[in-house]
Protein backbone atom coordinates (compact mmCIF):
# COMPACT_ATOMS: atom_id res chain seq x y z
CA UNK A 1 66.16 84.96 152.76
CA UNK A 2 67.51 83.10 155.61
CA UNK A 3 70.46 80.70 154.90
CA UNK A 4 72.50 78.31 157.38
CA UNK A 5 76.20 78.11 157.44
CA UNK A 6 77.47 75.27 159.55
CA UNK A 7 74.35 75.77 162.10
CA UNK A 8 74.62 79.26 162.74
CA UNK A 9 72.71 81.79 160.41
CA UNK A 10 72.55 84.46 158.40
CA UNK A 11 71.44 87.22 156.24
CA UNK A 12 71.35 87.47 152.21
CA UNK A 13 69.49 90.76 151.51
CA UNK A 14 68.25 92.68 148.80
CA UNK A 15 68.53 96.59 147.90
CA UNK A 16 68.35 99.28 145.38
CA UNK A 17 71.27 101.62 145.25
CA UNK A 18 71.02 104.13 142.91
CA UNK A 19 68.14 102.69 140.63
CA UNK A 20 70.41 99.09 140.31
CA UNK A 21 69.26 95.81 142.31
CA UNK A 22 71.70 94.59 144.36
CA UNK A 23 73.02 91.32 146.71
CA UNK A 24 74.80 91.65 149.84
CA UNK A 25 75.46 89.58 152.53
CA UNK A 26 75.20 90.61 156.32
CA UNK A 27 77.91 89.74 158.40
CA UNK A 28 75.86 89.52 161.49
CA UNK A 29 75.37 85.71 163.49
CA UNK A 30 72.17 85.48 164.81
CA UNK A 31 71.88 83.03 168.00
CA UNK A 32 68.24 82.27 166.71
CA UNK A 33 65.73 82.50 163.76
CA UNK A 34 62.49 83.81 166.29
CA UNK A 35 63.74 87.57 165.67
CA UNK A 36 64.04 87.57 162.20
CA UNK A 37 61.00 87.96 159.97
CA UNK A 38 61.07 88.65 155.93
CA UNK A 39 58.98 90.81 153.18
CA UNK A 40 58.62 89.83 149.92
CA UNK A 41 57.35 93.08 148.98
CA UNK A 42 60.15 94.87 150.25
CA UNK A 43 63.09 92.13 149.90
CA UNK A 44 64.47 93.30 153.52
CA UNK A 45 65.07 91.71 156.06
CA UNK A 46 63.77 92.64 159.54
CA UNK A 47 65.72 91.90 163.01
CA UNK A 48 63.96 92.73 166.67
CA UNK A 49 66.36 93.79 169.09
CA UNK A 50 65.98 94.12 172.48
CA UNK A 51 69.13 96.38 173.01
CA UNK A 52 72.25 98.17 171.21
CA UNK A 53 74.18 94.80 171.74
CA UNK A 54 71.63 92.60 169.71
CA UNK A 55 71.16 95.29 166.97
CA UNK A 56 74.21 95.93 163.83
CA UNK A 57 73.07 99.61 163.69
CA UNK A 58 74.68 102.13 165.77
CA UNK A 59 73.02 103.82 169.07
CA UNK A 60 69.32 101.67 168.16
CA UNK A 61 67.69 100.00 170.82
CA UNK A 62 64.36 97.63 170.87
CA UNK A 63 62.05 97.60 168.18
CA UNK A 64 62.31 96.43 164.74
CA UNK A 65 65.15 97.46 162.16
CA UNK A 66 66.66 96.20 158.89
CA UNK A 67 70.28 95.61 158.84
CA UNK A 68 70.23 96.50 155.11
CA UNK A 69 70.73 100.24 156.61
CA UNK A 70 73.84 99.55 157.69
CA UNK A 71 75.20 98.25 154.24
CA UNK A 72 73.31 101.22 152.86
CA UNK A 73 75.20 103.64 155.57
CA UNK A 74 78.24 101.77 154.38
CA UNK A 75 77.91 102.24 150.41
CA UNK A 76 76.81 105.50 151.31
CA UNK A 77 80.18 106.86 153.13
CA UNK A 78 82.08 105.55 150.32
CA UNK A 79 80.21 107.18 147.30
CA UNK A 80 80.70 110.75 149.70
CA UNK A 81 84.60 110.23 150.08
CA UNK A 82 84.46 109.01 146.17
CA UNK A 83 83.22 112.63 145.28
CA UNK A 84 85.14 114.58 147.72
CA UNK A 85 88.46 113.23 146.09
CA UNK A 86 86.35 114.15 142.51
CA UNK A 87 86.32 117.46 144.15
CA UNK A 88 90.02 117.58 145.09
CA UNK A 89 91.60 116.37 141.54
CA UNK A 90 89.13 118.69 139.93
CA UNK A 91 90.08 121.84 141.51
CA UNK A 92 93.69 121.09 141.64
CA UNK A 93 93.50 119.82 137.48
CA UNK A 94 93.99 116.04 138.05
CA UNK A 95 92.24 113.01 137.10
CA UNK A 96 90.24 110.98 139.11
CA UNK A 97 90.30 108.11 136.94
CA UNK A 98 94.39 108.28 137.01
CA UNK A 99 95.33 108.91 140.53
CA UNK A 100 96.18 105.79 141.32
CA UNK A 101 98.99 105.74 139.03
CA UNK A 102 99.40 109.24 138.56
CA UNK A 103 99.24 110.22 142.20
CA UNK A 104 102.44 109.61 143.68
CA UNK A 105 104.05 112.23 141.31
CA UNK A 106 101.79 115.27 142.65
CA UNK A 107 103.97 117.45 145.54
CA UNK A 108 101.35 120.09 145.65
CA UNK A 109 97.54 120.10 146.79
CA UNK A 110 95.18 122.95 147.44
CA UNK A 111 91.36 123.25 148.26
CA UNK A 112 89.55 126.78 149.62
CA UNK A 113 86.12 127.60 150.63
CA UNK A 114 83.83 124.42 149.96
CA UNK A 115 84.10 120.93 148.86
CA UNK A 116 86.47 119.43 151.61
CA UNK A 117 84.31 118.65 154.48
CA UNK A 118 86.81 115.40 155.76
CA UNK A 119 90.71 114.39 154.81
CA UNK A 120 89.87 111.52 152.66
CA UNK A 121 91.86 110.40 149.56
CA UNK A 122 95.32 111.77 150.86
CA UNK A 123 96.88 108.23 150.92
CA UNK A 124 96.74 108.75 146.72
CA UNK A 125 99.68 110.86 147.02
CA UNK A 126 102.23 109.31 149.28
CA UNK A 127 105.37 112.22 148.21
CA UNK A 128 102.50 114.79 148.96
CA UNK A 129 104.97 118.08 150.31
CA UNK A 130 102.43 121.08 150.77
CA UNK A 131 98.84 120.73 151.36
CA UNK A 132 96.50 123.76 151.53
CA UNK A 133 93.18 123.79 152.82
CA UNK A 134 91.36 126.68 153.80
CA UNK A 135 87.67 127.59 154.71
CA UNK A 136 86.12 123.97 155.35
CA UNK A 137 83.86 122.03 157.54
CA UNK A 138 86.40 120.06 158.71
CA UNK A 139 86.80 119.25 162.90
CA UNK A 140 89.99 116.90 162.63
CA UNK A 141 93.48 116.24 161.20
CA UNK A 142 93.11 112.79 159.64
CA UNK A 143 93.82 111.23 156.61
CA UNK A 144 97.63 112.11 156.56
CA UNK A 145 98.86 108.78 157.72
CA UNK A 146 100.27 108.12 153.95
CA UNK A 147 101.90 111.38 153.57
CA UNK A 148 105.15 111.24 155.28
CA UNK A 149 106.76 113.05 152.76
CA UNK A 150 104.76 116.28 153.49
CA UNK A 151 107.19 119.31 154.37
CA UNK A 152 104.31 122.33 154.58
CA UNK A 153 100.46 122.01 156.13
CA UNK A 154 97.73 124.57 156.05
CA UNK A 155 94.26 124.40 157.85
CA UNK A 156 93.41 127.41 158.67
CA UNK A 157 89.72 128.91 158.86
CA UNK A 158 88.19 125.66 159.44
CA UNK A 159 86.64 123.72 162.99
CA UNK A 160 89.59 122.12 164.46
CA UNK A 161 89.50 121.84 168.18
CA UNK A 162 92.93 120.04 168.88
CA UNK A 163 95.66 119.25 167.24
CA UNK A 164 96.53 115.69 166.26
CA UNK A 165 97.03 113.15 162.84
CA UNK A 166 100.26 114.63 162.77
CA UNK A 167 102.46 111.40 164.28
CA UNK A 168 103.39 110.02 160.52
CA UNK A 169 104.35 113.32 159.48
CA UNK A 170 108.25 113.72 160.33
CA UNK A 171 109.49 115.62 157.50
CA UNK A 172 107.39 118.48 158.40
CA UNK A 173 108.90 122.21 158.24
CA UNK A 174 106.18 124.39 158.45
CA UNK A 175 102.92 124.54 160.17
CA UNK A 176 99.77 126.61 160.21
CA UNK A 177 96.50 125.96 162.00
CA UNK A 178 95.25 129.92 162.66
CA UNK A 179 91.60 130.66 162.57
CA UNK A 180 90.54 127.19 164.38
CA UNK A 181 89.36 126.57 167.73
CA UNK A 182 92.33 124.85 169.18
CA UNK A 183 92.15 124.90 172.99
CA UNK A 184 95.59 123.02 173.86
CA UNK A 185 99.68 123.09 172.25
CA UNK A 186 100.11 119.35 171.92
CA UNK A 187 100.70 116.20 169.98
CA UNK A 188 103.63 117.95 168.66
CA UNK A 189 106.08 116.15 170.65
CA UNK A 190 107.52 114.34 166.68
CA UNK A 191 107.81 117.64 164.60
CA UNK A 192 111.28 118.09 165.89
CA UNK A 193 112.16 119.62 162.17
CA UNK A 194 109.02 122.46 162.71
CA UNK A 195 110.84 125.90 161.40
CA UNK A 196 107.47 127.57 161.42
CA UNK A 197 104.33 127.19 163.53
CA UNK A 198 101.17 129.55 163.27
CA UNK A 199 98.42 128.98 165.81
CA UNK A 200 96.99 132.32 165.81
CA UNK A 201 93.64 133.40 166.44
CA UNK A 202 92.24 130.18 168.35
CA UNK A 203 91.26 129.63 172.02
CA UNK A 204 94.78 128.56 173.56
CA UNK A 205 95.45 129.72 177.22
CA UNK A 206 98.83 128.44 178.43
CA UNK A 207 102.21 128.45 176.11
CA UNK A 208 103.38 124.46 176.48
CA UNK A 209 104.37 121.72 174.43
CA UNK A 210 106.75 122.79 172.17
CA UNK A 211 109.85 121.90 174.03
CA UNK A 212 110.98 119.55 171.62
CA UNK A 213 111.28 122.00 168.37
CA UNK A 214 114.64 123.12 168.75
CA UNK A 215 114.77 124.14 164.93
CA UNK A 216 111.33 126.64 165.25
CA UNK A 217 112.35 129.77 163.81
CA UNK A 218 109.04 131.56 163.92
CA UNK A 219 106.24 131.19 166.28
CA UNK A 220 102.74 132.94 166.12
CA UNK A 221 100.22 133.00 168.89
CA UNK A 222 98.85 135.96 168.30
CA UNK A 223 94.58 136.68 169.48
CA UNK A 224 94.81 133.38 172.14
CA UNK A 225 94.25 134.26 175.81
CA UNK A 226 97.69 133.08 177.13
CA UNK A 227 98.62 135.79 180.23
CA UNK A 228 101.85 134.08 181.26
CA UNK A 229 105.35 133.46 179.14
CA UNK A 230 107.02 131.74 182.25
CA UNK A 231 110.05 129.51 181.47
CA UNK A 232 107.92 127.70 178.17
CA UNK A 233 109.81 129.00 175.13
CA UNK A 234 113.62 128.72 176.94
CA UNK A 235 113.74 125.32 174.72
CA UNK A 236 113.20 127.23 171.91
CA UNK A 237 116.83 128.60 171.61
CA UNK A 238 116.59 128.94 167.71
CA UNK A 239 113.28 131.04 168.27
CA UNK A 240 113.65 134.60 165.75
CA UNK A 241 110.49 135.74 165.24
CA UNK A 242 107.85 135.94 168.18
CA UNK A 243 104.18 137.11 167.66
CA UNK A 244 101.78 137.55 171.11
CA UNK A 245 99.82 140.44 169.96
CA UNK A 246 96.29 140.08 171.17
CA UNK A 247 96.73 138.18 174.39
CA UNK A 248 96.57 138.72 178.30
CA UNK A 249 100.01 139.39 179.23
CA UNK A 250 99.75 142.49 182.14
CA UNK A 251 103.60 142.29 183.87
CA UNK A 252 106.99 143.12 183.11
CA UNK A 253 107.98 140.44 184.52
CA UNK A 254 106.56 137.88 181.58
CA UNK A 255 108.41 139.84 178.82
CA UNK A 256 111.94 139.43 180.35
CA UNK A 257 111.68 135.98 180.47
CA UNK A 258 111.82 136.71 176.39
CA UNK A 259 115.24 137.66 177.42
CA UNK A 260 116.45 133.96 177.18
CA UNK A 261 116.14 133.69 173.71
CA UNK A 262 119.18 134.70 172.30
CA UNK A 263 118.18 134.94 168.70
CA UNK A 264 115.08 136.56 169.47
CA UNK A 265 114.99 139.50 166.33
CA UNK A 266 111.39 140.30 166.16
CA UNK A 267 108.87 140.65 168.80
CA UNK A 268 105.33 141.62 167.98
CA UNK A 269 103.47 142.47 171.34
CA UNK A 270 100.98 145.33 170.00
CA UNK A 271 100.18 144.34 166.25
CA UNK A 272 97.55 146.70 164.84
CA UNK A 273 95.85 144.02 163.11
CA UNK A 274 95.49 142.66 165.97
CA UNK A 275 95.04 142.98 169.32
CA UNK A 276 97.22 144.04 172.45
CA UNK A 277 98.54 142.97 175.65
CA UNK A 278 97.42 144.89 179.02
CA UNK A 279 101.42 145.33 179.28
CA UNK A 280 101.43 147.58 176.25
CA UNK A 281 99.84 150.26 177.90
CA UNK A 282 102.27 150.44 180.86
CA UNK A 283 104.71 153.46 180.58
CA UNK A 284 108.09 152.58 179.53
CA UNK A 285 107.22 149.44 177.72
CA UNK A 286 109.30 150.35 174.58
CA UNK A 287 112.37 151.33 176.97
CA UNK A 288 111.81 147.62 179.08
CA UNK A 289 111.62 145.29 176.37
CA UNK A 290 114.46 146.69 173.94
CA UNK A 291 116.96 147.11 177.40
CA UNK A 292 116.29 143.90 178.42
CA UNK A 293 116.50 142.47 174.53
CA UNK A 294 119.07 144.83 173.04
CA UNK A 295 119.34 142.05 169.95
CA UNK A 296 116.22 143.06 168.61
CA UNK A 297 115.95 144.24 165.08
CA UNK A 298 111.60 144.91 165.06
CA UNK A 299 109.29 145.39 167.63
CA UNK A 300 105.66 145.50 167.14
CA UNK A 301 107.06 146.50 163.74
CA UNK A 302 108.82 149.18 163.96
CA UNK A 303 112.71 149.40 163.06
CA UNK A 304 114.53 149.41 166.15
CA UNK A 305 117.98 148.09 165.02
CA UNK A 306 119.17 151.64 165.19
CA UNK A 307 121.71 151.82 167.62
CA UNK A 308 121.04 155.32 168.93
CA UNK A 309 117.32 153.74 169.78
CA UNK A 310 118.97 150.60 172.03
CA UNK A 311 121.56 153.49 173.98
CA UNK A 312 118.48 155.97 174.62
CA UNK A 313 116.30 152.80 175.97
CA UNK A 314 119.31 151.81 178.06
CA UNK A 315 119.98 155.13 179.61
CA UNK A 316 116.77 155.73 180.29
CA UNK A 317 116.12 152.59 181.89
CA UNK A 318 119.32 152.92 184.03
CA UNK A 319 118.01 156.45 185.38
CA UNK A 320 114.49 154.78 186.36
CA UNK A 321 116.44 152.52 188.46
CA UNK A 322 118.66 155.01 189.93
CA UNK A 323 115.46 157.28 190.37
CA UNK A 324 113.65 154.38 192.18
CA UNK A 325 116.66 153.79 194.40
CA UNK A 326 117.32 157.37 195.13
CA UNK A 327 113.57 157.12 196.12
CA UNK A 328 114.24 154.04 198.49
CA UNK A 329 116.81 155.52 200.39
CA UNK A 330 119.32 153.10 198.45
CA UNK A 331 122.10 155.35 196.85
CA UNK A 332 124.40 154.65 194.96
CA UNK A 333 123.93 151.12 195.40
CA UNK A 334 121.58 150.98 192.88
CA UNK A 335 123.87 152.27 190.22
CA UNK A 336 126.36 149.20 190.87
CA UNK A 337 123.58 146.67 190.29
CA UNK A 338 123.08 147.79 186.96
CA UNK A 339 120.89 145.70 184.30
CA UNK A 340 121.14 142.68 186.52
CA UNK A 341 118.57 144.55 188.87
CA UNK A 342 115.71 144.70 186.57
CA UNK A 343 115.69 141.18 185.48
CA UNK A 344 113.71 140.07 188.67
């Protein structure tokens, strides 16, 4: 029926929802009565609309619809994110029916393979630390708003594309988003307390935006397509444990700039599990990357914290250089420019 409200007005309709007749009321002002017609048969209301401005349901245009979809689109989305958060407290042993008071005491959440298709519900568990999901259907970070208290995030194997939702989440230590389809490093400028970051296995191309993370102690790119180092990771002064396996990288001249992280202790280049870098195959790899980086403890992970291992590397890196002088014409001059030579 059609009902007036200080001259302008509006909508009470009708519908069944799950076998129950129900009233709503449709928040939508018409300017005048002409496009509104109604069924008895069907208790629904009927609007014409002549374009997506006139009409309450999303992307229609002309023709005649019933605004009662949108309430029913409405009730809909709810009773979905109502049983995804079933799904969460059942596979994770809570209650559904006690979350509400029950929820700020849970610290630990998990969910693999099915179930999880959006981040709804989180806001239940505001001292949330660690949250686990693996396998979904999800394509965002969302959700996570309430959880400021959470320390450690996994979404890994799922459809991510970027990274963001993250801005509330200060307190956060350790981060992994492998097995996505993440195309850019950003929206990480606030996780200045990161110790660990995984973003392995997606589609990044260029090493950026992590020059606030001061604190990162490990950092995992591995399978991207990133082909230059460059002067990216010199922020990263803290950085000990460095994966690239499986990219681009072709030159020399990328790895030494590795050389500026002075508690660089493992470098993993050539990972069998993975993948390697062009720059793997050149000879004298091993000898450039452990004289350049005699702190290194593993590389590609082998032990190479013997000491024997980092004076072989450097002796035979010194006689290439002499050897390539000698070649040149240069002498002995070679000899006096020592390690500083091969750092350009």
């Amino acid at each position: 029926m059609i009902k007036h409200s200080n001259g302008l007005p509006y909508i009470i309709v009708r519908f069944y929802k799950n076998h129950i007749l129900q009233c709503c009321a449709l928040i939508w002002q018409l300017r005048e009565v002409s496009p509104v017609s109604h069924s008895n048969q069907t208790r629904c209301v009927w609007i014409r609309a002549d374009g997506p401005s006139q009409c309450p349901l999303r992307g229609q245009q002309g023709g005649f619809y019933s605004p009662v979809m949108l309430l029913i689109d409405k009730k809909k989305k709810h009773f979905e994110e109502e049983e995804v958060v079933k799904k969460l407290c059942s596979v994770n042993g809570l209650s559904y029916e006690k979350i509400a008071s029950e929820g700020s005491s849970i610290r630990s959440l998990e969910i693999f393979f099915s179930g999880f298709p959006r981040m709804v519900g989180l806001s239940y568990f505001p001292n949330l630390c660690q949250l686990t999901i693996v396998d979904q259907n999800i394509n965002q970070i969302e959700g996570l708003d309430g959880c400021p208290m959470l320390q450690e995030l996994w979404i890994v194997q799922c459809h991510l594309t970027e990274i963001s939702g993250l801005q509330n989440c200060n307190q956060l230590e350790k981060l992994y988003l492998y097995d996505n389809q993440i195309q850019e490093i950003n929206n990480l400028e606030l996780q200045g307390n990161l110790i660990v970051l995984w973003l392995n296995n997606n589609c990044i191309t260029k090493i950026q935006g992590l020059n606030t993370m001061n604190n990162l102690r490990e950092l995992n790119l591995s399978d991207n397509s990133i082909e230059k180092i460059g002067h990216n990771l010199d922020p990263n002064v803290n950085l000990e444990i460095l994966n690239l396996s499986g990219n681009k990288i072709c030159f020399f001249k990328e790895l030494t700039q590795l050389a500026r992280l002075p508690h660089l202790r493992e470098l993993v280049l050539n990972d069998p599990t993975s993948g390697l870098n062009p720059v793997c195959q050149l000879c004298n790899y091993t000898t450039h990357i452990l004289y350049h980086m005699p702190g290194l403890q593993r590389l590609d992970n082998w032990d190479v914290s013997c000491k024997q291992v980092k004076d072989a590397a450097e002796v035979l890196q010194i006689c290439q250089i002499v050897s390539g002088c000698v070649v040149l014409g240069a002498g002995p001059k070679c000899r006096q420019a020592g390690r500083s030579s091969t750092m350009h």
